[in-house]
Protein backbone atom coordinates (compact mmCIF):
# COMPACT_ATOMS: atom_id res chain seq x y z
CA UNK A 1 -105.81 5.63 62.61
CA UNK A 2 -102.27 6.27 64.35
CA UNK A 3 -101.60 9.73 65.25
CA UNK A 4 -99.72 12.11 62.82
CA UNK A 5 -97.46 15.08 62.96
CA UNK A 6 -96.66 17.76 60.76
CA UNK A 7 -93.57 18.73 59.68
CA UNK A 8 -91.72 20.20 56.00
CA UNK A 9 -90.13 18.81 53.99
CA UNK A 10 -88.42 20.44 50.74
CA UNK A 11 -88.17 18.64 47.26
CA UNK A 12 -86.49 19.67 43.72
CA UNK A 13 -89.58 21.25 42.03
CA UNK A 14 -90.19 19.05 39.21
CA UNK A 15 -90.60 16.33 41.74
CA UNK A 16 -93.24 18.19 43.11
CA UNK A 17 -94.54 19.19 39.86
CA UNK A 18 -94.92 14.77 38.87
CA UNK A 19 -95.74 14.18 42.05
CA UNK A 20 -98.65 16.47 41.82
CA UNK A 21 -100.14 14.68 38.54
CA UNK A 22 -100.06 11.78 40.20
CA UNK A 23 -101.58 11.96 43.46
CA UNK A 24 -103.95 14.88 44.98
CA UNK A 25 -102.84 13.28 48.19
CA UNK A 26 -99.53 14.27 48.74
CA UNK A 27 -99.09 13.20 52.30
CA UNK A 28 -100.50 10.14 51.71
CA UNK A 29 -98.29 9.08 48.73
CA UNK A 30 -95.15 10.84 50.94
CA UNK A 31 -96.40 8.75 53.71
CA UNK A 32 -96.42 5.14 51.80
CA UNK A 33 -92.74 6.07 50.28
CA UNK A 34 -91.56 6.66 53.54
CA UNK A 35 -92.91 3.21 54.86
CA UNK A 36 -91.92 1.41 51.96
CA UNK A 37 -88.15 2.87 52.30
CA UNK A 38 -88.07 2.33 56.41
CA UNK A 39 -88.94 -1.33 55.64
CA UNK A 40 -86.75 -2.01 52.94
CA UNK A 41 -83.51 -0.08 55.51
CA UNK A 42 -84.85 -3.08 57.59
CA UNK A 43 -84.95 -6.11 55.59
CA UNK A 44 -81.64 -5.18 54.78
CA UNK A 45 -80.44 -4.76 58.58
CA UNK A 46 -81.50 -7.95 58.60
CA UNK A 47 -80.44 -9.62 56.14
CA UNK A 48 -76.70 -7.97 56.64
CA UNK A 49 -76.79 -9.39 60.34
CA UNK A 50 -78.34 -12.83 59.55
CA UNK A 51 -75.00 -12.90 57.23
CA UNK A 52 -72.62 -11.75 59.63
CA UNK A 53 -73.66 -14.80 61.73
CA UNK A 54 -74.46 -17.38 59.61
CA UNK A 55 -72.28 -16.33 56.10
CA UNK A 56 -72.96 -15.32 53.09
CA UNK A 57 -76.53 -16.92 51.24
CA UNK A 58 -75.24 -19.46 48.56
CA UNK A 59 -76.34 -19.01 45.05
CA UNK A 60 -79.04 -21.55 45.86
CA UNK A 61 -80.50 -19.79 48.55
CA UNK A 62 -80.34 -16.51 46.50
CA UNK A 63 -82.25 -18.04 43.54
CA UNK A 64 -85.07 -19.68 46.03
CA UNK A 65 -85.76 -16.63 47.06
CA UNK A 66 -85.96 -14.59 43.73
CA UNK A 67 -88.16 -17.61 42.77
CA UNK A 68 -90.30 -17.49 45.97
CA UNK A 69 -90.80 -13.06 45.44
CA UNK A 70 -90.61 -13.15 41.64
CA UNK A 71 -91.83 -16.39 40.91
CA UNK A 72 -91.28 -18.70 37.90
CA UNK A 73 -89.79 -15.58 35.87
CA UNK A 74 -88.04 -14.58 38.58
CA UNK A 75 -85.18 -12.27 37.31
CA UNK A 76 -81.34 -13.06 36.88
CA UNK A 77 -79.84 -10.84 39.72
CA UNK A 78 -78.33 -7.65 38.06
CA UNK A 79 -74.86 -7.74 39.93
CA UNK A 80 -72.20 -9.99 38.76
CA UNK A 81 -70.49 -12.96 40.92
């Protein structure tokens, strides 16, 4: 188990309220957002630098990839070209 530290954090009150029915471990559910959000900042660094030297992804590439996260039903991208 890695080593933890405290520290406060303040949220709207309903949040707290739903967050309360749906988790008795707060810090726990806090503590998977957090990771989840740190890694998606990341892909993204990523992705924004691996297109700053190698230019934009094609449509191609774009859909391989929705088809190789989503799968076959792998969603139309909600942006417009």
């Amino acid at each position: 188990m890695s080593s933890t530290t405290r520290i406060t954090a303040t949220l709207p009150s309903d949040q707290v309220a739903e967050l309360r029915k749906l988790t008795a471990n707060v810090s726990g559910y806090v503590a998977e957002a957090v990771a989840r959000q740190i890694r998606h900042q990341l892909l993204g660094n990523d992705l924004r630098r691996h297109e700053e030297e190698h230019g934009k992804f094609s449509d191609e590439e774009l859909a391989e990839a929705r088809s190789r996260i989503f799968g076959a039903l792998a969603p139309s991208p909600p942006w417009p070209k």
